[in-house]
PDB file of N, CA and C in Angstrom:
ATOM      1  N   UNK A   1      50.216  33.618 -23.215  1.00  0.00           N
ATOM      2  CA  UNK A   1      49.097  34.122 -22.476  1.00  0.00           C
ATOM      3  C   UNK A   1      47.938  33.121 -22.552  1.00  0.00           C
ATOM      4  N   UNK A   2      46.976  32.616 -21.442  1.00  0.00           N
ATOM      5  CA  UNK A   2      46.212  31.522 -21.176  1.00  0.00           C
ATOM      6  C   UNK A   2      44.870  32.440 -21.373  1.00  0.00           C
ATOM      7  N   UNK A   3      43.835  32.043 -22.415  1.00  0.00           N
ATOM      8  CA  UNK A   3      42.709  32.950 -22.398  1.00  0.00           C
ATOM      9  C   UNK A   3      41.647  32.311 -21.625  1.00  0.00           C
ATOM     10  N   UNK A   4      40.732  32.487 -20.194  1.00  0.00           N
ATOM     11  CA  UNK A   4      40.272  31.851 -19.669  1.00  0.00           C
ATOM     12  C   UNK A   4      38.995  31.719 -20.243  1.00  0.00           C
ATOM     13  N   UNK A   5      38.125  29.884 -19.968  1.00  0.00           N
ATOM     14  CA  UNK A   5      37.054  30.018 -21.171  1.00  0.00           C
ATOM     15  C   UNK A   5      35.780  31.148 -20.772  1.00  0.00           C
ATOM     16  N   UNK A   6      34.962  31.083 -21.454  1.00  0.00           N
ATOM     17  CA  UNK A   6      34.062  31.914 -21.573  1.00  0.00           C
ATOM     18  C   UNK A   6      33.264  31.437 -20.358  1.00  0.00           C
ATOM     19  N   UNK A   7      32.139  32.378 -20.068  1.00  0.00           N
ATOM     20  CA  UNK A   7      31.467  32.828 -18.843  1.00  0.00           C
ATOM     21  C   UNK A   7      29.691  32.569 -19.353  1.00  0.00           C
ATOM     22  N   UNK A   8      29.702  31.189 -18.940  1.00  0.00           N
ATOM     23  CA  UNK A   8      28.530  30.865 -19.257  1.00  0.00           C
ATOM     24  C   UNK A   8      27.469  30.930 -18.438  1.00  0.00           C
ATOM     25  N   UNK A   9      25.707  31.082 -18.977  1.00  0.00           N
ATOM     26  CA  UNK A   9      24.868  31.248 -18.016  1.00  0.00           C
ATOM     27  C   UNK A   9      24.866  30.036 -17.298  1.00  0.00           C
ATOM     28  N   UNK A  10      24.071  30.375 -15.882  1.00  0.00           N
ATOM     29  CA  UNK A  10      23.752  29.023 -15.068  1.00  0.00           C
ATOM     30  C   UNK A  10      22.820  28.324 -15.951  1.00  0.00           C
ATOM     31  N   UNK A  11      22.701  27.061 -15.972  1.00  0.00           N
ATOM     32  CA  UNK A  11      21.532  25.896 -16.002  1.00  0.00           C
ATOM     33  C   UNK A  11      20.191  26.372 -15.936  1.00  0.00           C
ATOM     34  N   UNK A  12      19.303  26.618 -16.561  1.00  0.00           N
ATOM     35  CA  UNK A  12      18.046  26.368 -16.129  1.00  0.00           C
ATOM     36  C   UNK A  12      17.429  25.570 -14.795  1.00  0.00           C
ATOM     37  N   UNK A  13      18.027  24.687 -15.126  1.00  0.00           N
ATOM     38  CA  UNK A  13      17.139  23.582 -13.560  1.00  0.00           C
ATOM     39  C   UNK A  13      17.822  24.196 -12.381  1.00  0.00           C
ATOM     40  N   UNK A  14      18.649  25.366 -12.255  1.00  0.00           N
ATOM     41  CA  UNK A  14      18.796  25.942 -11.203  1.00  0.00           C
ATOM     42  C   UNK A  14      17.841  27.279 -10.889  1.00  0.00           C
ATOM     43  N   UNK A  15      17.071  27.546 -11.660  1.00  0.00           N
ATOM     44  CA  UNK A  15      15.881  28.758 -11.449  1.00  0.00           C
ATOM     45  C   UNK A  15      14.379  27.539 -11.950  1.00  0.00           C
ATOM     46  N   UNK A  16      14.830  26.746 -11.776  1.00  0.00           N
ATOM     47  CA  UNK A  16      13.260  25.940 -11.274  1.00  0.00           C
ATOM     48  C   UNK A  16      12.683  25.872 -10.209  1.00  0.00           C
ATOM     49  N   UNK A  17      11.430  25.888 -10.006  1.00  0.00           N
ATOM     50  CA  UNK A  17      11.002  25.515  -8.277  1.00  0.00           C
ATOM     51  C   UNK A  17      11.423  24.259  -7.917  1.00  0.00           C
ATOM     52  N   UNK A  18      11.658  23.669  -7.159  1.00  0.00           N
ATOM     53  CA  UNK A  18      12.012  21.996  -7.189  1.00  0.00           C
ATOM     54  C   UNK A  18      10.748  21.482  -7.236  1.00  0.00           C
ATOM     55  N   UNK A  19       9.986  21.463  -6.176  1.00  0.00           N
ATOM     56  CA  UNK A  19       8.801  20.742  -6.161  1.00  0.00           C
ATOM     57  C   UNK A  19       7.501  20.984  -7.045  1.00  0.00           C
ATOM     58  N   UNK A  20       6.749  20.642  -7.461  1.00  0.00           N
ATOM     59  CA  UNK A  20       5.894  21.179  -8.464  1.00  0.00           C
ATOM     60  C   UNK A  20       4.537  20.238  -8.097  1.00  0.00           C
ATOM     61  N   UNK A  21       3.307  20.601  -8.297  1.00  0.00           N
ATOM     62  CA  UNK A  21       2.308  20.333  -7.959  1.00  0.00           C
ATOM     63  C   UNK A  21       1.407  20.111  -8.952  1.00  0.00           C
ATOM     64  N   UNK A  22       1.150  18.859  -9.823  1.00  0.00           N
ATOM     65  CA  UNK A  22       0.463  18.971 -10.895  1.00  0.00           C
ATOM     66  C   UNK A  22      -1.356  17.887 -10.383  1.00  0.00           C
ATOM     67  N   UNK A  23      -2.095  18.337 -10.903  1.00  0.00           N
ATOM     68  CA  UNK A  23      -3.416  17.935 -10.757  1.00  0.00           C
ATOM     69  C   UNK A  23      -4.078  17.078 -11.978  1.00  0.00           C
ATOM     70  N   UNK A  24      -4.846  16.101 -11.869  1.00  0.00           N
ATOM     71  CA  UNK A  24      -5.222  15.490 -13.036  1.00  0.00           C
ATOM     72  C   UNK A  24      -6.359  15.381 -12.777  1.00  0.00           C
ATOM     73  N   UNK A  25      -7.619  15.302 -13.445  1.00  0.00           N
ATOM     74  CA  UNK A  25      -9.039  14.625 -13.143  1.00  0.00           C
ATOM     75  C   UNK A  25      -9.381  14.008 -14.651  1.00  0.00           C
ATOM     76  N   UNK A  26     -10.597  13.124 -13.823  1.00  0.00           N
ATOM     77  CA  UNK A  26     -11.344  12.185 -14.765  1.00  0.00           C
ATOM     78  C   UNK A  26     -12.588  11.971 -14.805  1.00  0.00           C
ATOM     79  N   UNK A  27     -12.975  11.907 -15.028  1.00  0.00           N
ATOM     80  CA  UNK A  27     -15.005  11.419 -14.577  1.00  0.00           C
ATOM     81  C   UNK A  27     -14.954  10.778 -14.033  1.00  0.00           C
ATOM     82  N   UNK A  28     -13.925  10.118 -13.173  1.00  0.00           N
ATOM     83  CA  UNK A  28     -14.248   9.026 -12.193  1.00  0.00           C
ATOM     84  C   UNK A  28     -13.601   9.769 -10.645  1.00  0.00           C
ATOM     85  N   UNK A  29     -12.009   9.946 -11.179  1.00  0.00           N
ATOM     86  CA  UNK A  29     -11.479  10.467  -9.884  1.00  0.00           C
ATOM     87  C   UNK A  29     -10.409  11.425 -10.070  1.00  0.00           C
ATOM     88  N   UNK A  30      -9.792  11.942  -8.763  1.00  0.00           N
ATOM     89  CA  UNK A  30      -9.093  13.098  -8.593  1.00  0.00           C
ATOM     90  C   UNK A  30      -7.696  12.522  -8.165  1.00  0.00           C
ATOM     91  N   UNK A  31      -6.973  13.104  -8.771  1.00  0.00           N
ATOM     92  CA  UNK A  31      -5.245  12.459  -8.732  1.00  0.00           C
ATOM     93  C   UNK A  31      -4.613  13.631  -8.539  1.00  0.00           C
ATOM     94  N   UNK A  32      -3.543  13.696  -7.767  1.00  0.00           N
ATOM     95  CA  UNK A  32      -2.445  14.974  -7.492  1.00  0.00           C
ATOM     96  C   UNK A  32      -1.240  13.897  -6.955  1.00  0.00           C
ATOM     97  N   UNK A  33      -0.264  14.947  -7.579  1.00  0.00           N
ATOM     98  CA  UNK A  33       1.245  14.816  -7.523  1.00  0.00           C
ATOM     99  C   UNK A  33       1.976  15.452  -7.307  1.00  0.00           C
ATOM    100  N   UNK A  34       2.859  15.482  -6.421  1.00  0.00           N
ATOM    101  CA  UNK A  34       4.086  16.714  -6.426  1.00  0.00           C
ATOM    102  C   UNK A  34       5.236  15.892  -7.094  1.00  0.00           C
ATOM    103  N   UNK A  35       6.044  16.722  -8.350  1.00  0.00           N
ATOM    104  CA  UNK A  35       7.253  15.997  -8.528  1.00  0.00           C
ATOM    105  C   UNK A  35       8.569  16.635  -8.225  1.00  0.00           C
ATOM    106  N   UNK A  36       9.551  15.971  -8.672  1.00  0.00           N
ATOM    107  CA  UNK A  36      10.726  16.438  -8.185  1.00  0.00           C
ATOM    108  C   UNK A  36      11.213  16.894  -9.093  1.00  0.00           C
ATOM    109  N   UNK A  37      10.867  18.343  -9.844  1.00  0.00           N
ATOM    110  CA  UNK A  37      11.881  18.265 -11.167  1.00  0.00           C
ATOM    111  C   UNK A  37      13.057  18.252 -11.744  1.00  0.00           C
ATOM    112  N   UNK A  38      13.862  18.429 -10.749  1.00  0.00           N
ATOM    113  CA  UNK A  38      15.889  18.423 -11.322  1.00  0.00           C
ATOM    114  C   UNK A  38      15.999  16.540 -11.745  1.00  0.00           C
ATOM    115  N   UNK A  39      14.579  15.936 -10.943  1.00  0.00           N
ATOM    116  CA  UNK A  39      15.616  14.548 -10.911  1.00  0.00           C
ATOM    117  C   UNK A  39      14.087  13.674 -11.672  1.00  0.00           C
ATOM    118  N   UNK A  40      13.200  14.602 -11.851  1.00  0.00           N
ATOM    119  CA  UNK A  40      11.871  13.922 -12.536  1.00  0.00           C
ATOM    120  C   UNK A  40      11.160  13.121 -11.830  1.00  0.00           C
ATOM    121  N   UNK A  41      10.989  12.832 -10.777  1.00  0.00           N
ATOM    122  CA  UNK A  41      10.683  11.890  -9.676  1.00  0.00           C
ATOM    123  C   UNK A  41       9.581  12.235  -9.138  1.00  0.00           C
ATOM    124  N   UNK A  42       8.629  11.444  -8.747  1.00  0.00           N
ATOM    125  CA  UNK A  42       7.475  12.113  -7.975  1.00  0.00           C
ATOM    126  C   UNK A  42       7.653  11.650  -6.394  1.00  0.00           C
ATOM    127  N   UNK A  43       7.239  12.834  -5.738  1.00  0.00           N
ATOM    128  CA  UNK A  43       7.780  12.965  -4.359  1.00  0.00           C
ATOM    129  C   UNK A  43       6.959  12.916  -3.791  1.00  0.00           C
ATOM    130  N   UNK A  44       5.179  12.628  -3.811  1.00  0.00           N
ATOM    131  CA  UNK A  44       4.083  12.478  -3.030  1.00  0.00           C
ATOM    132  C   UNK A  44       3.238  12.594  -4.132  1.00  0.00           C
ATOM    133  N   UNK A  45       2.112  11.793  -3.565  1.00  0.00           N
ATOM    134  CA  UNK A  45       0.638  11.500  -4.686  1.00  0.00           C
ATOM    135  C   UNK A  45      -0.014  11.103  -3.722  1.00  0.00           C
ATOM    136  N   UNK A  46      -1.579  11.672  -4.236  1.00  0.00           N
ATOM    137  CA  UNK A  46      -2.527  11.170  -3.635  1.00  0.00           C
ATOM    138  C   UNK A  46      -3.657  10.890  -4.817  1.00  0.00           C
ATOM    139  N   UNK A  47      -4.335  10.203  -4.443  1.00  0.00           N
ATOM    140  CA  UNK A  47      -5.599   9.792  -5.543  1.00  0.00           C
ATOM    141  C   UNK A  47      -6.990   9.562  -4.933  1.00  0.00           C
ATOM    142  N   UNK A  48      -7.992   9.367  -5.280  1.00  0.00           N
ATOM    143  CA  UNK A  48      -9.096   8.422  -5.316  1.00  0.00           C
ATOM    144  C   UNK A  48      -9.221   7.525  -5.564  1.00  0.00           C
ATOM    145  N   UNK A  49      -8.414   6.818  -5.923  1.00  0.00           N
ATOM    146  CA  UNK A  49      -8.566   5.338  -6.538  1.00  0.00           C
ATOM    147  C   UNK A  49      -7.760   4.262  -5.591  1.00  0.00           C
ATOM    148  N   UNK A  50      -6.999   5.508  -4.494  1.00  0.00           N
ATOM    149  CA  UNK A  50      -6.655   4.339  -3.497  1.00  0.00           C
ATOM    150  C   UNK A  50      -7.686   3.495  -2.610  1.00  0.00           C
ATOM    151  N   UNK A  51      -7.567   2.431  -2.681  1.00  0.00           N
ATOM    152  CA  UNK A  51      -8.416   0.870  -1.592  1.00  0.00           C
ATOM    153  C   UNK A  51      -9.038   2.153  -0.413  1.00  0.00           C
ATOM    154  N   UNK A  52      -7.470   2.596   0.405  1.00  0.00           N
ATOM    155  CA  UNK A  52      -8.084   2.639   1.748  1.00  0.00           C
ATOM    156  C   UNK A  52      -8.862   3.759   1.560  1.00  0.00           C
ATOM    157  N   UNK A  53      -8.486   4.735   1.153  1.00  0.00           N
ATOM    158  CA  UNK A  53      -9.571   5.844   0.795  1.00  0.00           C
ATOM    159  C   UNK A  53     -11.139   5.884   0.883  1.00  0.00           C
ATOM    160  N   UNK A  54     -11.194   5.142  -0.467  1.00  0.00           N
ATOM    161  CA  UNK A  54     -12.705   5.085  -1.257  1.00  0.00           C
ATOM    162  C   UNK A  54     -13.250   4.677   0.165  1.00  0.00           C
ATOM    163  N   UNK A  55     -13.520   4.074   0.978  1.00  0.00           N
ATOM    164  CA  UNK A  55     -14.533   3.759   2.128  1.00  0.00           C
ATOM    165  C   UNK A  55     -14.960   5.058   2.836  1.00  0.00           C
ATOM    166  N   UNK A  56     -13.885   6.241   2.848  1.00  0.00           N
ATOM    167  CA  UNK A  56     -14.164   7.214   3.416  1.00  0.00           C
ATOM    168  C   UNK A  56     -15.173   8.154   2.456  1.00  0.00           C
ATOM    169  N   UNK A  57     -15.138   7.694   1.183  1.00  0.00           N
ATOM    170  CA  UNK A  57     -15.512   9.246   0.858  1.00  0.00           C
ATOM    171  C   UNK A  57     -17.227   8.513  -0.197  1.00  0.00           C
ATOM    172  N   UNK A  58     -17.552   9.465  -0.223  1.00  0.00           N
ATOM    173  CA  UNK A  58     -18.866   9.465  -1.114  1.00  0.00           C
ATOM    174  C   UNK A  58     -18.785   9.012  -2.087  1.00  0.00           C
ATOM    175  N   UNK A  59     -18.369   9.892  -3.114  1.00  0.00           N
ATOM    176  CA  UNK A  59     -17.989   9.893  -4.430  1.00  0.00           C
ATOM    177  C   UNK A  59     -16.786  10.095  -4.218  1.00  0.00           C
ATOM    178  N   UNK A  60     -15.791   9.745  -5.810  1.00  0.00           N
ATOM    179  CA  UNK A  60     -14.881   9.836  -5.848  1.00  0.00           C
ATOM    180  C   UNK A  60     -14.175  11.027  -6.587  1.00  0.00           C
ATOM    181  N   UNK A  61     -15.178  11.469  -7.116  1.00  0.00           N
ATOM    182  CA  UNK A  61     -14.806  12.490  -8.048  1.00  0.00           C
ATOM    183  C   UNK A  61     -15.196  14.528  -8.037  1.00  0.00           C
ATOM    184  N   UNK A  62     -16.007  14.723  -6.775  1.00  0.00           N
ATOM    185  CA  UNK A  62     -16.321  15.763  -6.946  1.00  0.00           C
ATOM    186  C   UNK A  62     -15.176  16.656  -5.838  1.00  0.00           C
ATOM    187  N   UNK A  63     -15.863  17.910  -5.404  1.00  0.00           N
ATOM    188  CA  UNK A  63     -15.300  18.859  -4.690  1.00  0.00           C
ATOM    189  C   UNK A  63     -14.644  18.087  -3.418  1.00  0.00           C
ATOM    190  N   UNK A  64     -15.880  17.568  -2.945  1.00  0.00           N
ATOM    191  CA  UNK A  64     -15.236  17.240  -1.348  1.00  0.00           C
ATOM    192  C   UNK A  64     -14.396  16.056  -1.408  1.00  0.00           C
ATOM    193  N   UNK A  65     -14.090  15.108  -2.359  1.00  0.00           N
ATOM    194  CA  UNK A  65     -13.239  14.314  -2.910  1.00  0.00           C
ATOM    195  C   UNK A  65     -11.744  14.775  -3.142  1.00  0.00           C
ATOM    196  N   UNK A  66     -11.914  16.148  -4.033  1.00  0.00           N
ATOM    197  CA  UNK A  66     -10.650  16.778  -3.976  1.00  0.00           C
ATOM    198  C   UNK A  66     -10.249  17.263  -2.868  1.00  0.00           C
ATOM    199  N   UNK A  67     -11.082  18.082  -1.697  1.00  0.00           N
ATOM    200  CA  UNK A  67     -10.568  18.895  -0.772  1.00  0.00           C
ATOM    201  C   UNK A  67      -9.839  17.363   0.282  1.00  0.00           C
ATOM    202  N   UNK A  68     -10.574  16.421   0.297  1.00  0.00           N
ATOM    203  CA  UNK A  68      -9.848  15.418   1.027  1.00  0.00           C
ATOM    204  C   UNK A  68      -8.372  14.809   0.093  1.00  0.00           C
ATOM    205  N   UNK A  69      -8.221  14.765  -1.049  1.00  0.00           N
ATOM    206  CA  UNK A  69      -6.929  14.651  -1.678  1.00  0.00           C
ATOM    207  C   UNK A  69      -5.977  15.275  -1.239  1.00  0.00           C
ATOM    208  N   UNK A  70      -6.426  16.683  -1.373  1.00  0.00           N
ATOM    209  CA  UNK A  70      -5.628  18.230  -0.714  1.00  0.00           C
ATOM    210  C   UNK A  70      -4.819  17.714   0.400  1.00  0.00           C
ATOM    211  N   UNK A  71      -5.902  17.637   1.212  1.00  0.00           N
ATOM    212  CA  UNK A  71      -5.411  17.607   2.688  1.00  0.00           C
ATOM    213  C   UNK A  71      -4.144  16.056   3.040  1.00  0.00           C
ATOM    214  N   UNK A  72      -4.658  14.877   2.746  1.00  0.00           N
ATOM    215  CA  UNK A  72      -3.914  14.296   2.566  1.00  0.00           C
ATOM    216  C   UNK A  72      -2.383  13.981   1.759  1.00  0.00           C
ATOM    217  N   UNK A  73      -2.444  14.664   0.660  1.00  0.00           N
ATOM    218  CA  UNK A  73      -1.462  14.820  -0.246  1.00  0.00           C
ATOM    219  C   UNK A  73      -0.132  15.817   0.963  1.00  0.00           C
ATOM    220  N   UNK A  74      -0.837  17.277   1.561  1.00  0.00           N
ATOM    221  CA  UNK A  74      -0.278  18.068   2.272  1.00  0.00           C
ATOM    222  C   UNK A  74       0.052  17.597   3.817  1.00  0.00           C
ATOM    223  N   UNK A  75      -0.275  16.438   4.030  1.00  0.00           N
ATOM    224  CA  UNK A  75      -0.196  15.738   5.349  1.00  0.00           C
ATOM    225  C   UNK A  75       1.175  14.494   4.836  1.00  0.00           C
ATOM    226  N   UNK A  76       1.104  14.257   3.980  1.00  0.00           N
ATOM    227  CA  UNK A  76       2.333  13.310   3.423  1.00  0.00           C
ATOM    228  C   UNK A  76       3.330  14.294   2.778  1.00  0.00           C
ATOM    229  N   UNK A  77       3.201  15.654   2.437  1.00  0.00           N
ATOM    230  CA  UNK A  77       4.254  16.412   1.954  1.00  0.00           C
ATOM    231  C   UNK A  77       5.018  16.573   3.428  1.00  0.00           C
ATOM    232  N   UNK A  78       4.251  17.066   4.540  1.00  0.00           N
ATOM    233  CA  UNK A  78       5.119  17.547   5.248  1.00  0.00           C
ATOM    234  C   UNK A  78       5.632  16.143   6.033  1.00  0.00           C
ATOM    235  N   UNK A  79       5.209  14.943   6.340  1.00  0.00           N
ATOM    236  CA  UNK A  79       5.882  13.848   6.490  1.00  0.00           C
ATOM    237  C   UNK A  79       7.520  13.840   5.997  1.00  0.00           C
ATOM    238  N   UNK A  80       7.331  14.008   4.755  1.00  0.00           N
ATOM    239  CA  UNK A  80       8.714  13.423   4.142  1.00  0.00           C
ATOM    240  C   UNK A  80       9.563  15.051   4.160  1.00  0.00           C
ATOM    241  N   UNK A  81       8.884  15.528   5.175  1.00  0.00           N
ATOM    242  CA  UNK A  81       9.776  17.216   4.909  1.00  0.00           C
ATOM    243  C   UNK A  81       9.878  18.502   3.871  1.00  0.00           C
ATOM    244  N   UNK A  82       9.081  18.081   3.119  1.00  0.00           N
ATOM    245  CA  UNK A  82       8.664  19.158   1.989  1.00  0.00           C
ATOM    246  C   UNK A  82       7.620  20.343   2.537  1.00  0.00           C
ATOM    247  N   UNK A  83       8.230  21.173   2.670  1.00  0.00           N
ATOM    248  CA  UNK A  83       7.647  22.778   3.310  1.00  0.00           C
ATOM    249  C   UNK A  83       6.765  23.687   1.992  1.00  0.00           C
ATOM    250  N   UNK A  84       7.031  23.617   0.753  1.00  0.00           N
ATOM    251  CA  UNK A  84       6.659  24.278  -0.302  1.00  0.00           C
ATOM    252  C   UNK A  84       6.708  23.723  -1.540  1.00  0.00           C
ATOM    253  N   UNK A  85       5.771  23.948  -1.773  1.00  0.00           N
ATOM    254  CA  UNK A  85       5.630  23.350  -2.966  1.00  0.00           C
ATOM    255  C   UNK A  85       5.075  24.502  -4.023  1.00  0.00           C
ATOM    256  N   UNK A  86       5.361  24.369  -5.427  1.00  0.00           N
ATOM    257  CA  UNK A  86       4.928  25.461  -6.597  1.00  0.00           C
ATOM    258  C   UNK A  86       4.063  24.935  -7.351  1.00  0.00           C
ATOM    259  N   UNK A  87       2.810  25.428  -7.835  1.00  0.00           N
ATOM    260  CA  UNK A  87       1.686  24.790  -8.247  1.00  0.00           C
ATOM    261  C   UNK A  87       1.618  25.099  -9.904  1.00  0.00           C
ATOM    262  N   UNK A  88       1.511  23.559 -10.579  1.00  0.00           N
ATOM    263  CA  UNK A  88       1.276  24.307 -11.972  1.00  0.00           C
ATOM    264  C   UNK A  88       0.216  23.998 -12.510  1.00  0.00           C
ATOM    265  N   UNK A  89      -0.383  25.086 -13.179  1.00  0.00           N
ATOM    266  CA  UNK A  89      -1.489  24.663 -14.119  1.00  0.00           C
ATOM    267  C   UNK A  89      -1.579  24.549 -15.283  1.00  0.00           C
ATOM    268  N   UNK A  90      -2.456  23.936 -16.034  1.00  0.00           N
ATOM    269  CA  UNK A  90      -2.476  23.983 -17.466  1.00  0.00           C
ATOM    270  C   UNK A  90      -3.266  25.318 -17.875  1.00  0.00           C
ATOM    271  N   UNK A  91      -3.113  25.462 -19.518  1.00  0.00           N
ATOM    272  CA  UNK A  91      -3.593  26.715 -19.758  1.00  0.00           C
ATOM    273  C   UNK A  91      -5.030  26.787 -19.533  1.00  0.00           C
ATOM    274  N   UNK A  92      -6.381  25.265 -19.497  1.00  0.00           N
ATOM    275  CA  UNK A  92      -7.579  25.078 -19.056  1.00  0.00           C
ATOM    276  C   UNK A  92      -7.845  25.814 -17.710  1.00  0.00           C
ATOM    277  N   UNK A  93      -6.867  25.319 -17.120  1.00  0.00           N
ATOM    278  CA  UNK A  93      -7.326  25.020 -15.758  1.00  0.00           C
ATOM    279  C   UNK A  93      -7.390  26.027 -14.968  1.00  0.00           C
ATOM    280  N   UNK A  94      -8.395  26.534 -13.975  1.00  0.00           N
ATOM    281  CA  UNK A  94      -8.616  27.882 -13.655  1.00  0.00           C
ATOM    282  C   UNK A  94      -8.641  27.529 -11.904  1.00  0.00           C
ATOM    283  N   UNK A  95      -8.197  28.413 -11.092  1.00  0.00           N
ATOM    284  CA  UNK A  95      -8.179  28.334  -9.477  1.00  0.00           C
ATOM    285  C   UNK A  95      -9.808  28.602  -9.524  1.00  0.00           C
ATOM    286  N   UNK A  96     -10.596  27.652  -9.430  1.00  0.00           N
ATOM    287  CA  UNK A  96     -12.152  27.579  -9.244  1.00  0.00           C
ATOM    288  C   UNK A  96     -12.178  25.890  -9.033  1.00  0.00           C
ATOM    289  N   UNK A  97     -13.519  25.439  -8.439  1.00  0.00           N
ATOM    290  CA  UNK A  97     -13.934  24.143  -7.881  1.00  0.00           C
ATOM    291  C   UNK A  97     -12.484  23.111  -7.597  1.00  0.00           C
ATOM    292  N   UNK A  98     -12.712  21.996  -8.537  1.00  0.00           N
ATOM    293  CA  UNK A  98     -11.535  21.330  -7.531  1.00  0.00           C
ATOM    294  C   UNK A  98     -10.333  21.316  -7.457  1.00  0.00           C
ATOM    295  N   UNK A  99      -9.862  22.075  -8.399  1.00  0.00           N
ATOM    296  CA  UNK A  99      -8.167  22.657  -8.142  1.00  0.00           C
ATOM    297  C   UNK A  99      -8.043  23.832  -7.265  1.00  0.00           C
ATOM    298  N   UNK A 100      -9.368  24.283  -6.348  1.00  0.00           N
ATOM    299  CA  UNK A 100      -9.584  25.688  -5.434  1.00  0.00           C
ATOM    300  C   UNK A 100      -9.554  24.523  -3.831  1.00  0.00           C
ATOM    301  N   UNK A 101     -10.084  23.495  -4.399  1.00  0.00           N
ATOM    302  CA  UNK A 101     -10.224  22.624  -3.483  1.00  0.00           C
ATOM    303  C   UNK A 101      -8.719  21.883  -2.556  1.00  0.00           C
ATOM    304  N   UNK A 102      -8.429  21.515  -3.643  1.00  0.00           N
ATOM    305  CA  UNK A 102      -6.835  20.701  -3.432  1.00  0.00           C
ATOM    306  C   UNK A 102      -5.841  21.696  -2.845  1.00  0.00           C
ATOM    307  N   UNK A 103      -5.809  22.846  -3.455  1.00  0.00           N
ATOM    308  CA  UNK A 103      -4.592  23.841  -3.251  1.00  0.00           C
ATOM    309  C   UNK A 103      -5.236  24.208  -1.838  1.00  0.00           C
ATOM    310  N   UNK A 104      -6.472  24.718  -1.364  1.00  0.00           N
ATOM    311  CA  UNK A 104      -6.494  25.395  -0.297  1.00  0.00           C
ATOM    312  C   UNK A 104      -6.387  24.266   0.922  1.00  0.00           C
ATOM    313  N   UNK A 105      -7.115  22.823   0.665  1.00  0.00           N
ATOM    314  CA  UNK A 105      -6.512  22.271   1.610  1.00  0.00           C
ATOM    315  C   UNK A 105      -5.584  21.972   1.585  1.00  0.00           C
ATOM    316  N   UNK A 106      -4.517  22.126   0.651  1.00  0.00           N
ATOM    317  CA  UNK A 106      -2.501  21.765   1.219  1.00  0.00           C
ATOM    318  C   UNK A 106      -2.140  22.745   1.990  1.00  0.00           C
ATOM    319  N   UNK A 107      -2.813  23.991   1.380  1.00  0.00           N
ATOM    320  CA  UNK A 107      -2.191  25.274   2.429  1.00  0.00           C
ATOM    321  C   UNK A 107      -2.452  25.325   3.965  1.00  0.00           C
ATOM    322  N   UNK A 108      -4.451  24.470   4.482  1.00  0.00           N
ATOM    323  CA  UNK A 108      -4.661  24.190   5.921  1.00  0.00           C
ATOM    324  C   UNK A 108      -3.418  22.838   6.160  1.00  0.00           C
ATOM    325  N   UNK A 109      -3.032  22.075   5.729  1.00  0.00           N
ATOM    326  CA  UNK A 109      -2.453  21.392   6.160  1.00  0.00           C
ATOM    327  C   UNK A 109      -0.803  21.558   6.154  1.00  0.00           C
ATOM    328  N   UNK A 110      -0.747  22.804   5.899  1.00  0.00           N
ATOM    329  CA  UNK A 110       0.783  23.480   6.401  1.00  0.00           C
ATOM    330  C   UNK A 110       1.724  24.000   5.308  1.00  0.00           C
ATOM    331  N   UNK A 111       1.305  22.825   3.654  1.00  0.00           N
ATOM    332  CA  UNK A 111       2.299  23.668   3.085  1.00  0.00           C
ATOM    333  C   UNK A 111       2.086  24.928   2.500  1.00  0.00           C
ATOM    334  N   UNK A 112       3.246  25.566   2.538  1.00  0.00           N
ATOM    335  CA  UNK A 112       3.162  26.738   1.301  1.00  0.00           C
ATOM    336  C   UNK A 112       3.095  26.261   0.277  1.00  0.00           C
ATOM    337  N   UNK A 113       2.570  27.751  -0.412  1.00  0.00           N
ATOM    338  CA  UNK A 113       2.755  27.618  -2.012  1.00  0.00           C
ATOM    339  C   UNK A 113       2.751  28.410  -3.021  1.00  0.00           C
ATOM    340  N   UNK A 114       4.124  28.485  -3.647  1.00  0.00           N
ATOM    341  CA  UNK A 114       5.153  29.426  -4.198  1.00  0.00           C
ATOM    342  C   UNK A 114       4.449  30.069  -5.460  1.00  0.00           C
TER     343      UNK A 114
END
């Protein structure tokens, strides 16, 4: 008699969101990333510290700095075909000023978010 093996759970990285949305700031500037987590990869970024940018914006570091990150970051998500993205925060970090900023302009610029 052949005892068939045991009946194991799925993987974790199969109840992950894929895409993930992490935010960084500095006293200087505003950085966002979506990564890819099954494969660790980052799948779109936007910053302040890019050349072509900085001419457009005031400062680099406040609200309207982020809401233009937002929007751009969510204008290159849906480029490369990414519809949704899942947003994470740290235990600091609260949906107020510029992480209220970034998230609501990805959402005007089409993506969801899980």
């Amino acid at each position: 008699m052949v005892i068939p093996p045991p009946v194991r759970p799925p993987r974790i990285i199969n109840f992950l969101k894929p895409y993930v949305l992490k935010m960084h700031f500095t006293n200087k500037y505003v950085n966002a990333q979506v990564i890819h987590t099954p494969t660790a990869t980052v799948a779109a970024s936007a910053s302040s510290q890019e050349k072509l940018l900085r001419p457009s914006m005031e400062t680099t570091r406040d609200v309207a700095a982020a809401a233009k990150i937002g929007k751009i970051l969510g204008e290159r998500l849906l480029i490369q075909g990414i519809p949704a993205v899942s947003v994470f925060l740290k235990r600091e970090q609260r949906y107020h000023g510029k992480i209220r900023a970034i998230i609501d302009n990805m959402r005007d610029a089409g993506v969801k978010l899980l």
